[in-house]
Structure formats: structure tokens, C-alpha cells
C-alpha atoms as a PDB file:
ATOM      1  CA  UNK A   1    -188.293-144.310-127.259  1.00  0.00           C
ATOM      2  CA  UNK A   2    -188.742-147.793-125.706  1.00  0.00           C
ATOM      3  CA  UNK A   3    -191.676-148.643-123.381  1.00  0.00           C
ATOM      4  CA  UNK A   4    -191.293-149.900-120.390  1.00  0.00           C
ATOM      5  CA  UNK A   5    -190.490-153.232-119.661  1.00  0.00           C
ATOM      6  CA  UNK A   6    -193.176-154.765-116.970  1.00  0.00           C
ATOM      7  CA  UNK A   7    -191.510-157.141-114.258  1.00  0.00           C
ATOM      8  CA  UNK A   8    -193.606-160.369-113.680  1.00  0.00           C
ATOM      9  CA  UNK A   9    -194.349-160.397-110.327  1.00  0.00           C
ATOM     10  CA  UNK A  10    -194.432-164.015-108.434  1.00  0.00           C
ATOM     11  CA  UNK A  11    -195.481-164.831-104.514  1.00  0.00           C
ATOM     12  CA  UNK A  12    -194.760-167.801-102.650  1.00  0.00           C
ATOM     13  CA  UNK A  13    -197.500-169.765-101.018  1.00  0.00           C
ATOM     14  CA  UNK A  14    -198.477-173.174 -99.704  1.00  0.00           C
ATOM     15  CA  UNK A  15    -201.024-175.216-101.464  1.00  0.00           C
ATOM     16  CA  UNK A  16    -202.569-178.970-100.933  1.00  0.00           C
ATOM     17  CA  UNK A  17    -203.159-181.681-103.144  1.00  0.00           C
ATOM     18  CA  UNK A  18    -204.231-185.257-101.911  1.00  0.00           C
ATOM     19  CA  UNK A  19    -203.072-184.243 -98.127  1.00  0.00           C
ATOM     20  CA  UNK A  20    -199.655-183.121 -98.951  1.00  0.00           C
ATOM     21  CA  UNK A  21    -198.785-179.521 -98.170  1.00  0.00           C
ATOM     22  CA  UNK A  22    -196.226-177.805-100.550  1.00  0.00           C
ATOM     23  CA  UNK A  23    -194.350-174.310-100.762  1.00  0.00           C
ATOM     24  CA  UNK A  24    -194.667-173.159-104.482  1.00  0.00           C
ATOM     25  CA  UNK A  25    -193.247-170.119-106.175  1.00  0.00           C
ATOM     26  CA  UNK A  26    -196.541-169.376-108.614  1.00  0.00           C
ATOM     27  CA  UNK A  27    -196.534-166.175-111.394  1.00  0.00           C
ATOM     28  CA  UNK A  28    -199.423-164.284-110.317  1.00  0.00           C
ATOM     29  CA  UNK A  29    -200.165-163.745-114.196  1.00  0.00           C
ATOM     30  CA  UNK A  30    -200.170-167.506-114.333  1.00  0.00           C
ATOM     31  CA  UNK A  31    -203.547-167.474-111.878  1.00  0.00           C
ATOM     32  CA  UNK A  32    -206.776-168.221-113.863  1.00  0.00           C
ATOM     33  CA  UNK A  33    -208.903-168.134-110.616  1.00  0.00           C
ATOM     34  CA  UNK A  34    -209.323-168.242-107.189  1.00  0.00           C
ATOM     35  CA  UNK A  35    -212.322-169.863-105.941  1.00  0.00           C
ATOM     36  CA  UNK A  36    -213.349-168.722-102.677  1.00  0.00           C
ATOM     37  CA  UNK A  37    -215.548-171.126-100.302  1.00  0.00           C
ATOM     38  CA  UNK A  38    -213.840-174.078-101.634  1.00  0.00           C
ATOM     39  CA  UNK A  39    -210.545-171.978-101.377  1.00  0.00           C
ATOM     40  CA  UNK A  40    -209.340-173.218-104.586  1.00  0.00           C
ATOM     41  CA  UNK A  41    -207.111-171.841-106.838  1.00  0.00           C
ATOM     42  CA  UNK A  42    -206.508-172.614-110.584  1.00  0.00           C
ATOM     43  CA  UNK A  43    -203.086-171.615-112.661  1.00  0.00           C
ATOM     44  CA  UNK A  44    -203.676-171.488-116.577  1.00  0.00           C
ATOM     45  CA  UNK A  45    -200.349-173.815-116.816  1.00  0.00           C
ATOM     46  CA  UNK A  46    -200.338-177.376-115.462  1.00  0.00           C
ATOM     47  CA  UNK A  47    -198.774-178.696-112.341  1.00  0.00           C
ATOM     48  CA  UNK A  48    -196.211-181.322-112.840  1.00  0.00           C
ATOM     49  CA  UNK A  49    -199.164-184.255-112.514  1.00  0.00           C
ATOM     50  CA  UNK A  50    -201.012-182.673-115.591  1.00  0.00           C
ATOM     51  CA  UNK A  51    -203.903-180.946-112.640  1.00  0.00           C
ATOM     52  CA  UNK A  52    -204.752-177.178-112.541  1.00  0.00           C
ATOM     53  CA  UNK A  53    -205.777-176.846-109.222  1.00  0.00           C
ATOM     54  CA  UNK A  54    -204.615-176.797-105.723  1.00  0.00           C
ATOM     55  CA  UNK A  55    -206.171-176.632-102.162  1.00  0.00           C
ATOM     56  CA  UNK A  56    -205.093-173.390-100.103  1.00  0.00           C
ATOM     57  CA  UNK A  57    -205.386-172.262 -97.349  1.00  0.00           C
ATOM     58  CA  UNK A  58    -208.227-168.851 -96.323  1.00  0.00           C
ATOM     59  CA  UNK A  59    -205.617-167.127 -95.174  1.00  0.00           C
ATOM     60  CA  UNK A  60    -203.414-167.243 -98.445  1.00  0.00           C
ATOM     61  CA  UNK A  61    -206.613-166.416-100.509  1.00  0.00           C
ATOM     62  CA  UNK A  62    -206.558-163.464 -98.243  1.00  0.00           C
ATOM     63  CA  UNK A  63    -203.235-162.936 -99.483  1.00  0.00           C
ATOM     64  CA  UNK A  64    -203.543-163.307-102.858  1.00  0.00           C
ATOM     65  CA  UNK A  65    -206.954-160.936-102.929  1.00  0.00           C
ATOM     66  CA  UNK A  66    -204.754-158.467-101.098  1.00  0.00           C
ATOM     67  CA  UNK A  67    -202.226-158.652-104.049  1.00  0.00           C
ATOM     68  CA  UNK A  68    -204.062-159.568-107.134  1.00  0.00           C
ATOM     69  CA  UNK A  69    -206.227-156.360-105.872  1.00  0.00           C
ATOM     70  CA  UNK A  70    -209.369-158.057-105.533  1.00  0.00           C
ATOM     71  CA  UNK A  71    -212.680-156.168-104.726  1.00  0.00           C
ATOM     72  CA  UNK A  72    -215.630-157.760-103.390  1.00  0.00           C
ATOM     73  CA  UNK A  73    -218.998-156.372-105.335  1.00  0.00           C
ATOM     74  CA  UNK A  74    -222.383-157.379-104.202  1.00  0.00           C
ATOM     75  CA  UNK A  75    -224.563-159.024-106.502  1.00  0.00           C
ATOM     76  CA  UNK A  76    -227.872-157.941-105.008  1.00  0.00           C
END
């Protein structure tokens, strides 16, 4: 019997780089991390200029906590 075969899931979000805004299809297995504060968020492949990371927006970090499944734990 064959396992299953997992579908890559990928979102669609908007991201900034040197004051340009830009819709991008992204693998969400691609996503190394997301740096909140900053609101930063850094794919393990390149963008086409050779950079990892991209400027977003808080409310599509809030998006992509929601679907990476992202808990908040206190460090204290």
C-alpha cells in the first residue's frame, strides 16, 4: 500500500521591498521565518534579486500565524 501523497499548500500575499508593493504566490513550506515587530518574513529560496526577505504587512503576519498554526508561548 502507497502512502499518501501530501499536497503543498501555497497562499497569496502582498509583500514590500524598496517601496514597491507586490502580490506573490509563496509555498508555505518555502517560509524559513516570520519575524514579528519588524514584520518580516524570510523564504529559504531566493527572490528573483538574489534577497530572502520581504516587508509585509501585520495583518498578513496575522494571516500567515493563523495558517502556519502559530502559537504564542511566553518566555517568562
Amino acid at each position: 500500500m502507497k502512502g499518501k501523497i501530501k499536497m503543498t499548500k501555497f497562499v497569496e500575499i502582498s509583500i514590500w521591498k524598496h517601496g514597491y508593493d507586490e502580490q506573490v504566490i509563496i509555498n508555505i513550506d518555502d517560509i524559513a521565518r516570520l519575524s514579528e515587530g519588524p514584520n518580516t518574513l524570510t523564504l529559504k529560496t531566493p527572490f528573483a534579486d538574489g534577497s530572502f526577505d520581504r516587508s509585509i504587512s501585520s495583518e498578513t503576519a496575522d494571516k500567515l500565524r493563523k495558517i502556519l498554526n502559530i502559537e504564542t508561548i511566553d518566555a517568562m
